[in-house]
Protein backbone atom coordinates (compact mmCIF):
# COMPACT_ATOMS: atom_id res chain seq x y z
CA UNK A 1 45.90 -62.79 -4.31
CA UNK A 2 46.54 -59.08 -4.12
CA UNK A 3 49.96 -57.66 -4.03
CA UNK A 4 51.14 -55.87 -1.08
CA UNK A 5 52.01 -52.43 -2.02
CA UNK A 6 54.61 -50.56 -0.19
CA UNK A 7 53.88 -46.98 1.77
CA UNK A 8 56.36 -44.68 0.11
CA UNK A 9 56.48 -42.27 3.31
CA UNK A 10 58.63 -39.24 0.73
CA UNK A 11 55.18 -38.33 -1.41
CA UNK A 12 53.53 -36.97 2.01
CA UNK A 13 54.41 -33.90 3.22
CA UNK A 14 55.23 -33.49 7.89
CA UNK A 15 52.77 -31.18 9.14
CA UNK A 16 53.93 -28.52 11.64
CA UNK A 17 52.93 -28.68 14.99
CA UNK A 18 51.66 -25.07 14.08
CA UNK A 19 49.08 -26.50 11.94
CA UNK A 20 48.34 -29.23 13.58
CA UNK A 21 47.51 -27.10 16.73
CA UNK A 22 45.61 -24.56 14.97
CA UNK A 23 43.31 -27.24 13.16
CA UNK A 24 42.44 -28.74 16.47
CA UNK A 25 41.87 -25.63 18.59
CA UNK A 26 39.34 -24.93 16.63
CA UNK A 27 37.30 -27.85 18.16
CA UNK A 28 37.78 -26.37 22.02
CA UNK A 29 34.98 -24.51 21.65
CA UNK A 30 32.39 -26.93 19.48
CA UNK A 31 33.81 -29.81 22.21
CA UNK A 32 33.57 -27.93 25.15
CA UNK A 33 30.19 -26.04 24.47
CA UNK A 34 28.62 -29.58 22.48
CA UNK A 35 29.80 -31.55 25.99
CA UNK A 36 28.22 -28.72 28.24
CA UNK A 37 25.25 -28.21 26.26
CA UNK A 38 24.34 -32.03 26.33
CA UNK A 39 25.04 -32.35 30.05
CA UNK A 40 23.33 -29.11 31.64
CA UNK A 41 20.31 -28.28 29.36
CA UNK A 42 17.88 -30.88 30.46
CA UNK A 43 18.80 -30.14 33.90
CA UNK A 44 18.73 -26.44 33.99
CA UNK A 45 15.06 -26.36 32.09
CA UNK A 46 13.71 -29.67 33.33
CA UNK A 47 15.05 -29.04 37.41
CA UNK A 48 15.62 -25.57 37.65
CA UNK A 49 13.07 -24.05 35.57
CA UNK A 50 10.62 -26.16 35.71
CA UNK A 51 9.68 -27.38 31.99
CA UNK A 52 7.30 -30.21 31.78
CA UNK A 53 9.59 -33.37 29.86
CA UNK A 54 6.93 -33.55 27.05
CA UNK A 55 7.88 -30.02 26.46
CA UNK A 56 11.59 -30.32 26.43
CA UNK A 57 11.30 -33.40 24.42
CA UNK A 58 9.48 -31.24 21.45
CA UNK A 59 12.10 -28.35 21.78
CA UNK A 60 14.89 -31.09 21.57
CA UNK A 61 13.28 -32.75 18.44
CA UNK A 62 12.64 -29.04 16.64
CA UNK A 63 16.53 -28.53 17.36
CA UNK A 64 17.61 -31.67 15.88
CA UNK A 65 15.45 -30.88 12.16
CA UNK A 66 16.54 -27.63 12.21
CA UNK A 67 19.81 -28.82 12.78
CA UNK A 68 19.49 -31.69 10.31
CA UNK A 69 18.21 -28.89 7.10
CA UNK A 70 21.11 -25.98 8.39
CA UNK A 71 23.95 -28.05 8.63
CA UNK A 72 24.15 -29.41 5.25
CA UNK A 73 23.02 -25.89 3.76
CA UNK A 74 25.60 -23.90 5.67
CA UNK A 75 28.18 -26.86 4.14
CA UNK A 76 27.15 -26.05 0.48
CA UNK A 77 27.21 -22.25 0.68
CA UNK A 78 30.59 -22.44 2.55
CA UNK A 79 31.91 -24.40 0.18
CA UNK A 80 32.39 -22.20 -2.63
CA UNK A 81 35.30 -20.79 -3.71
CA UNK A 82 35.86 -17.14 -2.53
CA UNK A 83 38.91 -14.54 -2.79
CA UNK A 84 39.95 -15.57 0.63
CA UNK A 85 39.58 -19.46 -0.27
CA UNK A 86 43.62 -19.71 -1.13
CA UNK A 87 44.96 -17.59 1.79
CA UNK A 88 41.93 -18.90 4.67
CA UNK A 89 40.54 -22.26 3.46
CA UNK A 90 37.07 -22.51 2.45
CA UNK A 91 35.16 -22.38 5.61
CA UNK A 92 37.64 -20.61 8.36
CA UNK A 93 36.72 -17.49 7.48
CA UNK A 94 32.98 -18.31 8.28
CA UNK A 95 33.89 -19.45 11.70
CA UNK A 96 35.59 -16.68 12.46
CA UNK A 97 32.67 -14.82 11.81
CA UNK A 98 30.00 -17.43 13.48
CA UNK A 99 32.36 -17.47 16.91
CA UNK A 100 30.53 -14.15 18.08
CA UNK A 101 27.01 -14.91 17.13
CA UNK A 102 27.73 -18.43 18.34
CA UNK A 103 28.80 -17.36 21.98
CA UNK A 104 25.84 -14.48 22.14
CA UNK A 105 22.71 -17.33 21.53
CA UNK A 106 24.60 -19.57 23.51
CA UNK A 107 24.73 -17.55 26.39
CA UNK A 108 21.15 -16.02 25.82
CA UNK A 109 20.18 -20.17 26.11
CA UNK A 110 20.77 -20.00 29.90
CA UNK A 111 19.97 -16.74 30.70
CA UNK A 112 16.06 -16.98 30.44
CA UNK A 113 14.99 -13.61 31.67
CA UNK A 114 12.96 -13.87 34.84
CA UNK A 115 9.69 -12.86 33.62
CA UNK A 116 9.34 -16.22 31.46
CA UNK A 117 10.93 -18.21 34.88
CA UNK A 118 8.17 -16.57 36.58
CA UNK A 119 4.89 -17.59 34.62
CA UNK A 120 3.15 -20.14 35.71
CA UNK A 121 2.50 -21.13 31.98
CA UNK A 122 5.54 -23.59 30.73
CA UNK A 123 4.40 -22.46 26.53
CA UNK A 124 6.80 -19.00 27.11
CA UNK A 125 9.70 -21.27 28.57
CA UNK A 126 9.22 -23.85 25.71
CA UNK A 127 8.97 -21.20 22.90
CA UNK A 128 11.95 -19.44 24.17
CA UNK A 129 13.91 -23.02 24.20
CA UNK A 130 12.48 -23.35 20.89
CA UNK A 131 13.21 -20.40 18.84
């Protein structure tokens, strides 16, 4: 049989509710934008604008192996030590950077100008979906 070992409770150290606040605001933003994103973005191009399923289906699938490559790249290159790796943490520093860029493409995602809304042609819509 295995012994029971006892959880010595002194070794660990009480996080602040500073921290602990700070390390989940950060996931506001990727929970709020992740739960909007899922819910609106086959109804705003499938009902709204007018993109055949097939179409969105594709665009979908293109996003999810270009998400499948990026995320474990942008892991390894923002896992490297850097000067601000003591003071930051390895990958804060990044998001604080990515917030901006993040916000920009995610609002240019539902504002499709009107001159791809208005071709008859769904190949504009799905290429600007896509890219």
């Amino acid at each position: 049989m295995s012994e029971e070992t006892e959880f010595d409770e002194s070794k660990w150290k009480q996080v602040t509710f500073r921290n602990m606040f700070h390390f989940s605001f950060g996931y506001v933003l990727v929970y709020f934008m992740g739960g909007f994103f899922n819910r609106w973005i086959f109804y705003y191009y499938q009902v709204e604008l007018g993109l055949p399923v097939v179409l969105l289906g594709i665009g979908m699938i293109i996003f999810v192996i270009w998400n499948a490559i990026n995320d474990p790249l942008i892991g390894y290159l923002t896992d490297r030590p850097f000067k601000w790796s003591k003071r930051f943490g390895f990958r804060a520093p990044w998001m604080m950077i990515g917030v901006i860029p993040y916000l920009i493409f995610w609002w240019l995602l539902f504002a499709v100008p009107d001159s791809i809304v208005e071709n008859s042609d769904p190949w504009p819509l799905f290429w600007y979906l896509s890219s």
